[in-house]
N, C-alpha and C. Protein backbone atom coordinates (compact mmCIF):
# COMPACT_ATOMS: atom_id res chain seq x y z
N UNK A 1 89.64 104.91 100.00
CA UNK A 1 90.61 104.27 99.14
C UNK A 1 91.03 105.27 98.06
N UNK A 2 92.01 105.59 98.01
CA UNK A 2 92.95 106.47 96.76
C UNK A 2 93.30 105.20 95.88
N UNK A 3 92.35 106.37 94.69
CA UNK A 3 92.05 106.00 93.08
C UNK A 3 93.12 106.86 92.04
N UNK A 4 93.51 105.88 91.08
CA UNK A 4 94.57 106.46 89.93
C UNK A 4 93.35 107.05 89.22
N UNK A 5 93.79 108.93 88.91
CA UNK A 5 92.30 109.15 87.83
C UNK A 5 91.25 110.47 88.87
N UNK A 6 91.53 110.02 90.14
CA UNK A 6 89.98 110.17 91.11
C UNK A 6 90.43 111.59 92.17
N UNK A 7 89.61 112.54 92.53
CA UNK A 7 89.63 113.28 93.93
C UNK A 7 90.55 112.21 95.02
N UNK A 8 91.16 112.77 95.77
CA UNK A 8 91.48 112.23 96.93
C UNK A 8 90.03 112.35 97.92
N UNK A 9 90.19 110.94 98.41
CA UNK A 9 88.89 110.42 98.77
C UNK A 9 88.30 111.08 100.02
N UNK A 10 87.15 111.85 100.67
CA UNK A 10 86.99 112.52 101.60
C UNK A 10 87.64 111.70 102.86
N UNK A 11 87.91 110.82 103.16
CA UNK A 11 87.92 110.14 104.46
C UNK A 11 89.11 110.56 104.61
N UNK A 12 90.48 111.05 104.30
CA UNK A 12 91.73 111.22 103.93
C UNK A 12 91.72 113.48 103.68
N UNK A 13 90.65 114.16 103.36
CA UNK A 13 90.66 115.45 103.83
C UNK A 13 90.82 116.06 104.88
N UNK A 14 90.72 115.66 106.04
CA UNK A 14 90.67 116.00 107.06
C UNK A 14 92.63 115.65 107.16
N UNK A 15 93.37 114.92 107.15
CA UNK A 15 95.39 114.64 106.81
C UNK A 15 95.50 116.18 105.95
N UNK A 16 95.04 116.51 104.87
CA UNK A 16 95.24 117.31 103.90
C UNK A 16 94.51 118.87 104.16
N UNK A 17 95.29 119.29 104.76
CA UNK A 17 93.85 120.84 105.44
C UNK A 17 94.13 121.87 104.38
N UNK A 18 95.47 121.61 103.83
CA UNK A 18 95.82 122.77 102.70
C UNK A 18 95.81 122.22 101.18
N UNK A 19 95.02 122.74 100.61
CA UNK A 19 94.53 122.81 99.44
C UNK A 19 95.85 122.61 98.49
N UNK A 20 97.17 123.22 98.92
CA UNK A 20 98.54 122.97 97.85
C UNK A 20 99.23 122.12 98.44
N UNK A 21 99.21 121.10 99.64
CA UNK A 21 99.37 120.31 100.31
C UNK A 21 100.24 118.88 99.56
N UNK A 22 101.12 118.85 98.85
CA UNK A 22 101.31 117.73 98.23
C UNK A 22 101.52 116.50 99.16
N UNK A 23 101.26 115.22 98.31
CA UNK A 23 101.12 113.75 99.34
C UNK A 23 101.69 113.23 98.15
N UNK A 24 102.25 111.75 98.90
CA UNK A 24 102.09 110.58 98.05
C UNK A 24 101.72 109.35 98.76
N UNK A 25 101.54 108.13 98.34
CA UNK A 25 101.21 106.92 98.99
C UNK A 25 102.25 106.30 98.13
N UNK A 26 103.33 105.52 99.47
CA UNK A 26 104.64 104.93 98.70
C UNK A 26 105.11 103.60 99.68
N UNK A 27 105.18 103.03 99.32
CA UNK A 27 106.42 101.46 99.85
C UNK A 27 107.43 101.08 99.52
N UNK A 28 108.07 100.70 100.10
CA UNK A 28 109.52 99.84 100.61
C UNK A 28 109.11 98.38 100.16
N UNK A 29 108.11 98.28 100.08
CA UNK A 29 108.01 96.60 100.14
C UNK A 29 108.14 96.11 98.48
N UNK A 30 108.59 94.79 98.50
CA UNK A 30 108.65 93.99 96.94
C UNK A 30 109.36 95.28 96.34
N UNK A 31 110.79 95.51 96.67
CA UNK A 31 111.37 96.03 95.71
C UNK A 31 111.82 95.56 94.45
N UNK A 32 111.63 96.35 93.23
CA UNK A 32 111.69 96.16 91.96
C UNK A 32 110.57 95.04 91.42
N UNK A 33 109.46 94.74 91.87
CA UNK A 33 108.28 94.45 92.13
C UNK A 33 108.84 92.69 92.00
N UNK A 34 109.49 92.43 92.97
CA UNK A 34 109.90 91.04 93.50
C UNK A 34 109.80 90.76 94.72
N UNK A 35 108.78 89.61 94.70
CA UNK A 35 108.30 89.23 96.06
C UNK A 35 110.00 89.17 97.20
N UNK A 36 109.56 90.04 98.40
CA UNK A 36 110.64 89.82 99.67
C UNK A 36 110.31 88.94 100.46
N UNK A 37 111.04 88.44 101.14
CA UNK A 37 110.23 88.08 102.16
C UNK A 37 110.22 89.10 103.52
N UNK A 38 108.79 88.35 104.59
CA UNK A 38 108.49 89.63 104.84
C UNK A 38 109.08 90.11 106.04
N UNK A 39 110.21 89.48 106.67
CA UNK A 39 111.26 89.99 107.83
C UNK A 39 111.70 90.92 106.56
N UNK A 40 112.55 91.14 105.59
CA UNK A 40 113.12 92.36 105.08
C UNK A 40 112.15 92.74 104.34
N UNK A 41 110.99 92.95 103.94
CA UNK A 41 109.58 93.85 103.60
C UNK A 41 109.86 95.02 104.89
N UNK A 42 109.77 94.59 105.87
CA UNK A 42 109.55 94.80 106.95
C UNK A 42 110.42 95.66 107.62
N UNK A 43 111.46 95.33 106.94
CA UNK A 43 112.90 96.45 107.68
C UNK A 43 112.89 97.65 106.57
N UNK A 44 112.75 97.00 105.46
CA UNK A 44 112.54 98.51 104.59
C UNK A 44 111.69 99.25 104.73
N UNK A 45 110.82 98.59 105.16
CA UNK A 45 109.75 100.15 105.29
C UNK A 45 109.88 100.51 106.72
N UNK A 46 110.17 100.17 107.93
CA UNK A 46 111.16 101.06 108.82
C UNK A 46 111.93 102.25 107.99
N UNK A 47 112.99 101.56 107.55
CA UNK A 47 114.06 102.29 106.73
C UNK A 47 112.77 103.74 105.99
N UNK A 48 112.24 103.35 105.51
CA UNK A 48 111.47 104.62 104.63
C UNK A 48 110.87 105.12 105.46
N UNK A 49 110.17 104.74 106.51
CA UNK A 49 109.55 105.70 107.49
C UNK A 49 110.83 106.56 108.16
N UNK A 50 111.86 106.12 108.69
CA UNK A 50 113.02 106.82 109.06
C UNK A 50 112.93 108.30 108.36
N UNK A 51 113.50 107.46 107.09
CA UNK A 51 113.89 108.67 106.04
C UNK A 51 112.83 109.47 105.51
N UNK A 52 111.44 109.16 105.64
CA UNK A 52 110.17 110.21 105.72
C UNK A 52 110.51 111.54 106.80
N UNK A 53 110.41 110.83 108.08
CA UNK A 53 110.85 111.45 109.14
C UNK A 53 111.59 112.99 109.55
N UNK A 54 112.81 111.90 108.86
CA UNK A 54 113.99 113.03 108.79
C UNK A 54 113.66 113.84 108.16
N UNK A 55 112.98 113.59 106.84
CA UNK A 55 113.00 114.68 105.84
C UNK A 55 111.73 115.60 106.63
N UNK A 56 111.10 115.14 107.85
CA UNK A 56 109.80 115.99 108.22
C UNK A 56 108.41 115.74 107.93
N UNK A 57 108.21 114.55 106.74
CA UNK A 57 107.15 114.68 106.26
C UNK A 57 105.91 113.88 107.54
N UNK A 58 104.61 114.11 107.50
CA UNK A 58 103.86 113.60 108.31
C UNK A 58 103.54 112.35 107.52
N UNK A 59 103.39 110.98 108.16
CA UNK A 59 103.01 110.01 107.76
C UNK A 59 101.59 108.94 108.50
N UNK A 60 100.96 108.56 107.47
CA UNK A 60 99.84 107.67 108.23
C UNK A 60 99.50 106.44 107.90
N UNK A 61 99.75 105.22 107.80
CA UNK A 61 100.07 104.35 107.74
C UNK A 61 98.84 103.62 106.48
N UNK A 62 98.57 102.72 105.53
CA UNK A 62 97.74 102.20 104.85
C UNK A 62 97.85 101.07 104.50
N UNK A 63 97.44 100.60 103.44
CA UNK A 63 97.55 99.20 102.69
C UNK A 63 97.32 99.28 101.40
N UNK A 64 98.19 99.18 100.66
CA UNK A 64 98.39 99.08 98.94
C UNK A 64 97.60 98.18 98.50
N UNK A 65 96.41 98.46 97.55
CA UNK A 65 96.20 97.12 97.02
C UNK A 65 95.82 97.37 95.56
N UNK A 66 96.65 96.33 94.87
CA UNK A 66 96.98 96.52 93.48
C UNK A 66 95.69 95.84 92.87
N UNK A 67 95.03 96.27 91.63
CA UNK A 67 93.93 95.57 91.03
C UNK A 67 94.25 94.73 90.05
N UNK A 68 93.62 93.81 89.53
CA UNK A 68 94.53 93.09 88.13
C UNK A 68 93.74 93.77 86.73
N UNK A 69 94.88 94.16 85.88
CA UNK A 69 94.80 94.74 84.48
C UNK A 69 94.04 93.31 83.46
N UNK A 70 94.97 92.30 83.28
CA UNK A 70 94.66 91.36 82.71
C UNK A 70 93.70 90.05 83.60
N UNK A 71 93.11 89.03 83.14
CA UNK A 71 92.93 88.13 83.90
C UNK A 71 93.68 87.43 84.61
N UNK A 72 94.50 87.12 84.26
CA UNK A 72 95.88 86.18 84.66
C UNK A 72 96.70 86.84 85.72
N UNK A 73 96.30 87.99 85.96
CA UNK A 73 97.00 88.91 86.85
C UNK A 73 96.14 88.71 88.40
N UNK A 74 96.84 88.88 89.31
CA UNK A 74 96.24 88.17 90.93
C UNK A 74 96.14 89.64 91.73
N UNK A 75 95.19 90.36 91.90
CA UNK A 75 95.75 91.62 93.02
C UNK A 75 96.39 91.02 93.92
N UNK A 76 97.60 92.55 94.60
CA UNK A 76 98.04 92.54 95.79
C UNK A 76 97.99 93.22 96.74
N UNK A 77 98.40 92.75 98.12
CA UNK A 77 98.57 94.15 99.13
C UNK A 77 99.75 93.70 99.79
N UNK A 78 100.07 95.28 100.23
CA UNK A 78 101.42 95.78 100.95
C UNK A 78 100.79 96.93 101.43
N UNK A 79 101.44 96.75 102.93
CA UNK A 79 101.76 97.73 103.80
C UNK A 79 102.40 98.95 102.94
N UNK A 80 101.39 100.14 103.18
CA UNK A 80 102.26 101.80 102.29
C UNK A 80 101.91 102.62 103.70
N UNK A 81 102.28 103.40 103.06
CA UNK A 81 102.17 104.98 103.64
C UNK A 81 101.93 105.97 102.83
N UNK A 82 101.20 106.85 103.82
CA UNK A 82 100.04 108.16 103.15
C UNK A 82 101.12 109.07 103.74
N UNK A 83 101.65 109.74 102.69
CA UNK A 83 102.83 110.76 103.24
C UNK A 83 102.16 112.41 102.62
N UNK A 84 102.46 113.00 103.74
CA UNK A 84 102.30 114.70 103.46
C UNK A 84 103.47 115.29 103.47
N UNK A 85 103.46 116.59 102.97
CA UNK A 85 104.54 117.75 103.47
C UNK A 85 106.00 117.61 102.31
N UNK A 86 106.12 116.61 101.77
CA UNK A 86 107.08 116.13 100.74
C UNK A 86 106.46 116.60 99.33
N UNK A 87 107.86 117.61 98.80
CA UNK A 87 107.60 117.59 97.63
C UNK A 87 107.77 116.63 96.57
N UNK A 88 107.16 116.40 95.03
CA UNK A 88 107.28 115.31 94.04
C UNK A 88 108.74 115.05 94.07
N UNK A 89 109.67 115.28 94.03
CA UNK A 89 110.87 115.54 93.52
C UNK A 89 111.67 114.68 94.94
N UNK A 90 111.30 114.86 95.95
CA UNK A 90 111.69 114.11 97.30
C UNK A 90 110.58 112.49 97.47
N UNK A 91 109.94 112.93 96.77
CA UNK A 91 108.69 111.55 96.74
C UNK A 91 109.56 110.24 95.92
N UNK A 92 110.05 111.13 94.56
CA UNK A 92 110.57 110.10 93.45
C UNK A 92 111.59 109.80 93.99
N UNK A 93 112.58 110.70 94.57
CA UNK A 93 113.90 109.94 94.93
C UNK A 93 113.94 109.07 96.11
N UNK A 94 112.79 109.05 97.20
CA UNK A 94 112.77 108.15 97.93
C UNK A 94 112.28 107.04 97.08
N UNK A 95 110.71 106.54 96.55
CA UNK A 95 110.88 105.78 95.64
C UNK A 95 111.96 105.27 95.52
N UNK A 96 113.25 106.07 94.08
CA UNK A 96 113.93 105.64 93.45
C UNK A 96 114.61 104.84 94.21
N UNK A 97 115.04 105.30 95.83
CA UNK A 97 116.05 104.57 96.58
C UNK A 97 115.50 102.76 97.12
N UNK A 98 114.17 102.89 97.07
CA UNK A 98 113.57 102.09 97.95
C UNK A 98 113.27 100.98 96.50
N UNK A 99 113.63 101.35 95.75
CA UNK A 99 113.56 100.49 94.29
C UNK A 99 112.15 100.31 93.73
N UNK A 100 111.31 101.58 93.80
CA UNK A 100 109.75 101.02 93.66
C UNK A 100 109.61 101.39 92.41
N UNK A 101 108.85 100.94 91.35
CA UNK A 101 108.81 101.07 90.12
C UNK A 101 107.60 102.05 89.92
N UNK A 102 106.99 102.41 91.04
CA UNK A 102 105.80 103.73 90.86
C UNK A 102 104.99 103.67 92.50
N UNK A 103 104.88 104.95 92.12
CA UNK A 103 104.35 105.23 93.81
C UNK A 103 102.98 106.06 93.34
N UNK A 104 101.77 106.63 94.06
CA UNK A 104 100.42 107.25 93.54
C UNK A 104 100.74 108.40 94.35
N UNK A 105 100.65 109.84 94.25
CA UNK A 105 100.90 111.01 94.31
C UNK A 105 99.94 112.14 93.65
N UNK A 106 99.65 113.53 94.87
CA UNK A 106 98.68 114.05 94.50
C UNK A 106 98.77 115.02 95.24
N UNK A 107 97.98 116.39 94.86
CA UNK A 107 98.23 117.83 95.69
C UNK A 107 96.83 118.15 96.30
N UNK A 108 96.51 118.24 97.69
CA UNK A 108 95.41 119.05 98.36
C UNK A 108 94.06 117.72 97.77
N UNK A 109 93.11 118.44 97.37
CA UNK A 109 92.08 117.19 97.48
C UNK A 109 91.82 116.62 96.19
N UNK A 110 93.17 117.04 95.39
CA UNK A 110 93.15 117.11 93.37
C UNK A 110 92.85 115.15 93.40
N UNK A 111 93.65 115.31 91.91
CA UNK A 111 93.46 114.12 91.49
C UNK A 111 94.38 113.23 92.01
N UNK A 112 94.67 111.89 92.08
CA UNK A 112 95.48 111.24 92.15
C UNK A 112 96.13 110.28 91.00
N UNK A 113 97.46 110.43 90.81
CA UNK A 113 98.20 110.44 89.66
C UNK A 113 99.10 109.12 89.69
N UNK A 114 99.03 108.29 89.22
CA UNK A 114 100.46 107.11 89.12
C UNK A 114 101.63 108.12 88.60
N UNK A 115 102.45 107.78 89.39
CA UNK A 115 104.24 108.58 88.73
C UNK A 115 104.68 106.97 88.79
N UNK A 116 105.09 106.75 87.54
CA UNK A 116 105.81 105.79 87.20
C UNK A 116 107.81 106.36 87.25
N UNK A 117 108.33 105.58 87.99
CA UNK A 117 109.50 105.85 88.11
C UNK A 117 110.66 104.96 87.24
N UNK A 118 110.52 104.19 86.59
CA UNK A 118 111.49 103.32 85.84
C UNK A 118 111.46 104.02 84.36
C-alpha cells in the first residue's frame, strides 16, 4: 500500500527497476471529488488509461483508498492506477483533465508525495 510521507512500498520495487523512475497513482473516478455513478466512473478511467497509453506510460492497475482525517469523515475506494514512465508535469495535466483534485506521486523507491492540484 502507497503511503503519503513513506518509501514506496517493497511489493511495488520490482514495477520501479530505476532508481529516477518517476510514478504516480491517479483516477478518473468521482471527478471534482463528486460521487459518479459507476457506468461513467467507469468510462473515464478507460478514457485515462487510453491517454496513459498514448503518452507510453506503463500502467498497473490498484485501488485508492482514502483514510478519514476527521471522525465524521467515511474512507473511500476507487479503482486507480500505478503509472510509470510519466513525468510530474504530464501526471498533473492528466489529473487536471480528468478533474482530480490530487493524485500521490513519487520517483524510484523515494517518498511518496500528495500533489494537490486545485
Amino acid at each position: 500500500m502507497i503511503r503519503i510521507g513513506e518509501p514506496l512500498p517493497p511489493g511495488l520495487h520490482g514495477c520501479v527497476k530505476d532508481n529516477r523512475t518517476p510514478w504516480g497513482f491517479i483516477t478518473a473516478w468521482n471527478p471534482s471529488a463528486q460521487q459518479s455513478s459507476r457506468a461513467r466512473n467507469r468510462e473515464r478511467q478507460r478514457e485515462l488509461l487510453a491517454a496513459l497509453r498514448e503518452r507510453g506510460a506503463r500502467v498497473r492497475a490498484g485501488v485508492g483508498i482514502g483514510h478519514a482525517v476527521d471522525a465524521g469523515q467515511q474512507r473511500w475506494r476507487e479503482p486507480s492506477l500505478f503509472v510509470l514512465g510519466l513525468d510530474f508535469d504530464a501526471l498533473d495535466a492528466l489529473g487536471r483533465r480528468f478533474e482530480q483534485f490530487a493524485l500521490v506521486r513519487g520517483i524510484g523507491h523515494g517518498i511518496a508525495e500528495l500533489r494537490v492540484l486545485v
